[in-house]
PDB file of N, CA and C in Angstrom:
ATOM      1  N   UNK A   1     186.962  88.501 100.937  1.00  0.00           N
ATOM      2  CA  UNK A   1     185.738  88.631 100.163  1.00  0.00           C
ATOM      3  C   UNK A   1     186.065  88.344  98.694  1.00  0.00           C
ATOM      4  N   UNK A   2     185.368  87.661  98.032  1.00  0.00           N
ATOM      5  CA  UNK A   2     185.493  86.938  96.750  1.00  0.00           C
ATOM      6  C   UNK A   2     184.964  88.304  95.610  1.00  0.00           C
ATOM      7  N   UNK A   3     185.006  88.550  94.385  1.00  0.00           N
ATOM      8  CA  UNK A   3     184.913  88.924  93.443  1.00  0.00           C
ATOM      9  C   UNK A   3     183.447  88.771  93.889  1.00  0.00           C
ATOM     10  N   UNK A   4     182.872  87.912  93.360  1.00  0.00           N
ATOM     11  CA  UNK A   4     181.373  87.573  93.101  1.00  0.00           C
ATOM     12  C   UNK A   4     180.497  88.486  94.357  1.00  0.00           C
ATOM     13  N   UNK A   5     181.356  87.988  95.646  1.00  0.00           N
ATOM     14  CA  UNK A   5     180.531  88.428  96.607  1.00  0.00           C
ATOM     15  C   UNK A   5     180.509  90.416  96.722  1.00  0.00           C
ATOM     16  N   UNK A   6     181.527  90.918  96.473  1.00  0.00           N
ATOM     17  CA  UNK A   6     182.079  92.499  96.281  1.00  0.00           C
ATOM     18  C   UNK A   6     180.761  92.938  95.199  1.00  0.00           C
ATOM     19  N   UNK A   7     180.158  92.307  94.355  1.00  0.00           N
ATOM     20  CA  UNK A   7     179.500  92.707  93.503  1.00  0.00           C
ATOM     21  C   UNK A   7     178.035  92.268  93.709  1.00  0.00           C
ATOM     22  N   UNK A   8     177.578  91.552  94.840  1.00  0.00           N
ATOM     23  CA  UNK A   8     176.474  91.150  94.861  1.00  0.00           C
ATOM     24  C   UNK A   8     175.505  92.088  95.703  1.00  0.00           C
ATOM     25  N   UNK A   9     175.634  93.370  96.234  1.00  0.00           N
ATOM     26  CA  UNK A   9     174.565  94.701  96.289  1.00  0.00           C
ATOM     27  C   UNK A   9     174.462  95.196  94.815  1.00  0.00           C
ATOM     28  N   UNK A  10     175.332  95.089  94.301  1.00  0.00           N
ATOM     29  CA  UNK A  10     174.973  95.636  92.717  1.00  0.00           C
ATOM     30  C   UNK A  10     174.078  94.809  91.836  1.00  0.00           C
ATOM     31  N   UNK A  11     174.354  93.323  92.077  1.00  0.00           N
ATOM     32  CA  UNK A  11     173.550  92.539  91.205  1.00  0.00           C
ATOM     33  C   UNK A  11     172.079  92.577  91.521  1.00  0.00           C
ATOM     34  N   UNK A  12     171.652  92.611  93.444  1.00  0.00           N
ATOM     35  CA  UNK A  12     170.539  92.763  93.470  1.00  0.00           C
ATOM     36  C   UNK A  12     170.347  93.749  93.366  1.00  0.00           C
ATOM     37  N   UNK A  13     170.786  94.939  93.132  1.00  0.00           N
ATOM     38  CA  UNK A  13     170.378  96.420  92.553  1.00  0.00           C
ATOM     39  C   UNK A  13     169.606  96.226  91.437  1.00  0.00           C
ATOM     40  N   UNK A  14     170.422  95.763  90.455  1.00  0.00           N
ATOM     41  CA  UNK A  14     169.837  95.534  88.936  1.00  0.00           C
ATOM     42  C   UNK A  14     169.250  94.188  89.047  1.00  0.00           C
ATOM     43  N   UNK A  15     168.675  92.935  89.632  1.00  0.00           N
ATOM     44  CA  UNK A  15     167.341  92.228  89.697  1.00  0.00           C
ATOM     45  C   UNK A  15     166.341  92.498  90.432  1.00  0.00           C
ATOM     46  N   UNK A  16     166.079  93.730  91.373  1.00  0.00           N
ATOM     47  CA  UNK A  16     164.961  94.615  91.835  1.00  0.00           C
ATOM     48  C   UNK A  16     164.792  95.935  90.315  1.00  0.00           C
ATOM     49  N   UNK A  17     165.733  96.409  89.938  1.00  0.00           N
ATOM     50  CA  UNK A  17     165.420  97.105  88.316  1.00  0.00           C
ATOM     51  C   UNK A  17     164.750  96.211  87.492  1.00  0.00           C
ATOM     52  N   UNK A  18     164.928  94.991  87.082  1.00  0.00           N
ATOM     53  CA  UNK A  18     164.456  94.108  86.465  1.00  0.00           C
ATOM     54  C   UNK A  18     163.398  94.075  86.586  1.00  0.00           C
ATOM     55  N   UNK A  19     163.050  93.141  87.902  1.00  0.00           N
ATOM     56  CA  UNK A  19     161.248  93.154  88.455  1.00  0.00           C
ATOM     57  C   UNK A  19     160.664  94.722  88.239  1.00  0.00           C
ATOM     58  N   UNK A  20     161.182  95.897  88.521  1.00  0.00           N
ATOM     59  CA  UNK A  20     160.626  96.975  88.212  1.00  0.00           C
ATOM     60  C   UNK A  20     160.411  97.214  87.112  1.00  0.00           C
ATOM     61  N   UNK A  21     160.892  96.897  86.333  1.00  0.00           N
ATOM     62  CA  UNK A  21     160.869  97.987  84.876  1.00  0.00           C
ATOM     63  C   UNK A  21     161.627  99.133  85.058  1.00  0.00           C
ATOM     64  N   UNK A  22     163.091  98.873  85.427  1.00  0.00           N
ATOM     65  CA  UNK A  22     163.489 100.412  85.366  1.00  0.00           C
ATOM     66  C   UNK A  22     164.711 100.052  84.743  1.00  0.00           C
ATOM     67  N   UNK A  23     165.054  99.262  83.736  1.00  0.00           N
ATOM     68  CA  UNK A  23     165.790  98.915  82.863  1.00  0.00           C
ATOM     69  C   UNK A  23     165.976  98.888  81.419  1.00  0.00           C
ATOM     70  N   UNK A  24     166.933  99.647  80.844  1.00  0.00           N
ATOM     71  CA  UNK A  24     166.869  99.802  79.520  1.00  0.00           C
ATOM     72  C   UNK A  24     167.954  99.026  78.823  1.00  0.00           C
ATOM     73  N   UNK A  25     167.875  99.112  77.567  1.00  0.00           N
ATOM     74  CA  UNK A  25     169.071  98.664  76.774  1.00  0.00           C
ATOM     75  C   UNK A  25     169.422  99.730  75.623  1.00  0.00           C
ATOM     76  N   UNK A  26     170.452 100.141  75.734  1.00  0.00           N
ATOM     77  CA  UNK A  26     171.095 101.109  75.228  1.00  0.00           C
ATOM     78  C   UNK A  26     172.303 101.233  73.892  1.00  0.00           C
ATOM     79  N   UNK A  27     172.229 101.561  72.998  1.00  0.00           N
ATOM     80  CA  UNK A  27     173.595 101.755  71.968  1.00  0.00           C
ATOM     81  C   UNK A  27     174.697 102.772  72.268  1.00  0.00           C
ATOM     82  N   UNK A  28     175.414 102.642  72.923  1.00  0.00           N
ATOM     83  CA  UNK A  28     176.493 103.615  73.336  1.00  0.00           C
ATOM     84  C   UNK A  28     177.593 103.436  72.515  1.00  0.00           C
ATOM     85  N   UNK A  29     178.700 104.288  72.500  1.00  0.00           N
ATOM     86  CA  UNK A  29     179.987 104.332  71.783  1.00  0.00           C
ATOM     87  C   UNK A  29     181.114 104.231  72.831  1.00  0.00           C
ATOM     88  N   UNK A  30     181.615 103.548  72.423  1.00  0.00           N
ATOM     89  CA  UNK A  30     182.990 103.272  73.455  1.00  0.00           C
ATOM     90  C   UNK A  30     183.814 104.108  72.955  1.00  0.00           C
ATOM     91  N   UNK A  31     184.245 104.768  74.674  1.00  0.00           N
ATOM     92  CA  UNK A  31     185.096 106.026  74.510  1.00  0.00           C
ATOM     93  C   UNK A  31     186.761 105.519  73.705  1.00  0.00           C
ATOM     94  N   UNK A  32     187.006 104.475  74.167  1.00  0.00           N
ATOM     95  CA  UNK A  32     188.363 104.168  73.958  1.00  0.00           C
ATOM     96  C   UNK A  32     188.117 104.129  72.170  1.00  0.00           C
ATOM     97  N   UNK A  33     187.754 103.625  71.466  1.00  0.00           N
ATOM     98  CA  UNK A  33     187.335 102.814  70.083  1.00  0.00           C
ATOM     99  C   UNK A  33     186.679 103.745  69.673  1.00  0.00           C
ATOM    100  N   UNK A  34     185.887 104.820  69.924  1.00  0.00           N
ATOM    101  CA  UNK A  34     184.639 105.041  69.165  1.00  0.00           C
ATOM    102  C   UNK A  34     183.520 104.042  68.697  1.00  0.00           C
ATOM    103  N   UNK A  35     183.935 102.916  68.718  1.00  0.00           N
ATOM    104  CA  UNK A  35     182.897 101.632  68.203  1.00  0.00           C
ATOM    105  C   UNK A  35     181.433 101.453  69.195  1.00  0.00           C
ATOM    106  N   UNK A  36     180.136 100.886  68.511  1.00  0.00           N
ATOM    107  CA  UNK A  36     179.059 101.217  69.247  1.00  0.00           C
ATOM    108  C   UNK A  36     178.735 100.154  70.064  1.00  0.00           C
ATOM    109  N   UNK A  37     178.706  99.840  70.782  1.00  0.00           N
ATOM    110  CA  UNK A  37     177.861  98.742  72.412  1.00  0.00           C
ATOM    111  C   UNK A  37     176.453  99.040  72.828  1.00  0.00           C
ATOM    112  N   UNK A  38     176.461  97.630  73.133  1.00  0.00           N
ATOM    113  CA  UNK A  38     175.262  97.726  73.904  1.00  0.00           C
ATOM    114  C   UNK A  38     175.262  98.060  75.428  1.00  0.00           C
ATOM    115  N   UNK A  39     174.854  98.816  75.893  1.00  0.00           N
ATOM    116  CA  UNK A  39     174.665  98.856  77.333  1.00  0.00           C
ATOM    117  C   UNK A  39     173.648  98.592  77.971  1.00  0.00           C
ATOM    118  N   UNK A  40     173.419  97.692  78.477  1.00  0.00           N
ATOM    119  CA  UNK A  40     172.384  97.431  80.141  1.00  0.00           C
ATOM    120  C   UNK A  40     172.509  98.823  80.991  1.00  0.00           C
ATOM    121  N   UNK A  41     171.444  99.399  81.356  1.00  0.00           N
ATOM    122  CA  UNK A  41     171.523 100.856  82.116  1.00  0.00           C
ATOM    123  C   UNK A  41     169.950 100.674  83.449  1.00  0.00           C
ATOM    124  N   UNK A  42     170.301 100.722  84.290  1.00  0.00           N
ATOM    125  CA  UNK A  42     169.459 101.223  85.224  1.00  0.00           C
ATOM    126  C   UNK A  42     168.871 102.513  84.842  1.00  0.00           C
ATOM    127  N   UNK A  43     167.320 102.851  85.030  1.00  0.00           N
ATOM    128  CA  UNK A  43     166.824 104.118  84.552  1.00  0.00           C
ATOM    129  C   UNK A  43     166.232 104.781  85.869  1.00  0.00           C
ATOM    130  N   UNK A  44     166.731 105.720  86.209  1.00  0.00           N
ATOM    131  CA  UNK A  44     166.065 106.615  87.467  1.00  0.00           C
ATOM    132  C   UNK A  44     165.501 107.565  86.871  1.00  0.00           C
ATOM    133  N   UNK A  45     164.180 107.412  87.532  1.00  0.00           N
ATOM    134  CA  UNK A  45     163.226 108.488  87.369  1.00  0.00           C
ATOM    135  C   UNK A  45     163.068 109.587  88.361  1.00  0.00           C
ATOM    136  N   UNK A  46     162.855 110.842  88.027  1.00  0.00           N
ATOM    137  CA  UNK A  46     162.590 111.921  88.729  1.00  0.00           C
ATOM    138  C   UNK A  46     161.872 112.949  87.613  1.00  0.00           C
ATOM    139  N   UNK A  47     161.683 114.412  88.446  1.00  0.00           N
ATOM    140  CA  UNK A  47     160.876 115.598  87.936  1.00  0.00           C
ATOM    141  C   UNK A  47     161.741 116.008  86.928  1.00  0.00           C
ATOM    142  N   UNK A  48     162.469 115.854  86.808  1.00  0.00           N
ATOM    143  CA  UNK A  48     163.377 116.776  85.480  1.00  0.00           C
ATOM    144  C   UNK A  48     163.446 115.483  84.076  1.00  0.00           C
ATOM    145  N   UNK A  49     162.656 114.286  84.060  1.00  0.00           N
ATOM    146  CA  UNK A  49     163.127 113.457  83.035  1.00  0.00           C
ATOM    147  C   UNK A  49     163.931 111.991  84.072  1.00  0.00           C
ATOM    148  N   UNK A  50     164.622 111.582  83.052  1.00  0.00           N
ATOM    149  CA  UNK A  50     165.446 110.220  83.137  1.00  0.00           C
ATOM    150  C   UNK A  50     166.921 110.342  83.311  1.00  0.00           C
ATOM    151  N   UNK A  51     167.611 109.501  84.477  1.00  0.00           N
ATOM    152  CA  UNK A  51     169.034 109.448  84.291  1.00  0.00           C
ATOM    153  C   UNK A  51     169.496 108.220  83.740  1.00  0.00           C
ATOM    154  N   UNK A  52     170.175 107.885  83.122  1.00  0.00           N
ATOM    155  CA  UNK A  52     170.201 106.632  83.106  1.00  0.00           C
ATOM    156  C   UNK A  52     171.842 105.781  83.738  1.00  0.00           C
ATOM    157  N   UNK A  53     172.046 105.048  84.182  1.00  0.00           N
ATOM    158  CA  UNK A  53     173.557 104.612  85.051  1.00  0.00           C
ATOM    159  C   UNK A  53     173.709 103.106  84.316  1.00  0.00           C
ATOM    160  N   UNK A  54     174.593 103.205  83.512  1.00  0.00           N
ATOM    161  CA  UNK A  54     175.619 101.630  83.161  1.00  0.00           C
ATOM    162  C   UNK A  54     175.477 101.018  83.809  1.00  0.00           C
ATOM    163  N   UNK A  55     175.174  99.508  83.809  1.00  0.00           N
ATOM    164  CA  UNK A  55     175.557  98.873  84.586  1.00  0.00           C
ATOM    165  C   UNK A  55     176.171  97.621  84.084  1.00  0.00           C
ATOM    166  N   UNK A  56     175.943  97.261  82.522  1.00  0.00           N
ATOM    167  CA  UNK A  56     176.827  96.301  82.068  1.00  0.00           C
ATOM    168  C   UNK A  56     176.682  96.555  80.711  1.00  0.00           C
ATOM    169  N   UNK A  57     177.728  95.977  79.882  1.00  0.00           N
ATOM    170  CA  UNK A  57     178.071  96.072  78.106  1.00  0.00           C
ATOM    171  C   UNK A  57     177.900  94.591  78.167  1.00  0.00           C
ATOM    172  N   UNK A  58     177.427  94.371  76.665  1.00  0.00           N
ATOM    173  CA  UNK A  58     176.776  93.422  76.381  1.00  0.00           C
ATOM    174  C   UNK A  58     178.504  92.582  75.295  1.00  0.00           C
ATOM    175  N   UNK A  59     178.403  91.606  75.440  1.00  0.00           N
ATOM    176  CA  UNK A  59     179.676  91.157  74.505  1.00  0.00           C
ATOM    177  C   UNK A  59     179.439  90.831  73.075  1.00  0.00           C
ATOM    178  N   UNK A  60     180.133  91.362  72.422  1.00  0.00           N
ATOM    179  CA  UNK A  60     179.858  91.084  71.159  1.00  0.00           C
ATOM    180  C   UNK A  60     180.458  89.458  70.249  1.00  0.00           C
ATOM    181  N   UNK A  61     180.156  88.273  70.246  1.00  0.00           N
ATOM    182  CA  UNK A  61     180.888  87.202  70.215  1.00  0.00           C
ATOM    183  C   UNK A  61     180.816  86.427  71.125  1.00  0.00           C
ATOM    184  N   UNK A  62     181.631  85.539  71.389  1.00  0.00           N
ATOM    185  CA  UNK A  62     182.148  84.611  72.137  1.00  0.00           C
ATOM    186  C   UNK A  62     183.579  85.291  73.204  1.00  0.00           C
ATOM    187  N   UNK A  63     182.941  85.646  74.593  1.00  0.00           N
ATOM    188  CA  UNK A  63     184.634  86.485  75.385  1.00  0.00           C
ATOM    189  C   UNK A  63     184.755  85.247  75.449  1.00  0.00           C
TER     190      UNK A  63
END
């Protein structure tokens, strides 16, 4: 199984979030650095409020 393919229940995870609206974009701090990122986060809703789950950092530059 290829890289790409190991990750492709996750990708359509987050392009059914997409079509939903259950996607945010986030300023987080990287634990290693303290420095601030962007995060892509899946948002689950329930009775107590919002969870929200990482699902990708945004690159800053050219990787």
């Amino acid at each position: 199984m290829t890289v790409v393919q190991q990750h492709k229940p996750n990708f359509e995870m987050l392009r059914r979030a997409f079509d939903n609206g259950d996607v945010a974009l986030l300023e987080c701090q990287l634990k290693a650095t303290g420095q601030p990122v962007a995060v892509v986060v899946a948002v689950n809703r329930d009775s107590n409020g919002f969870a929200f789950v990482p699902v990708a950092m945004m690159f800053s530059g050219n990787p």
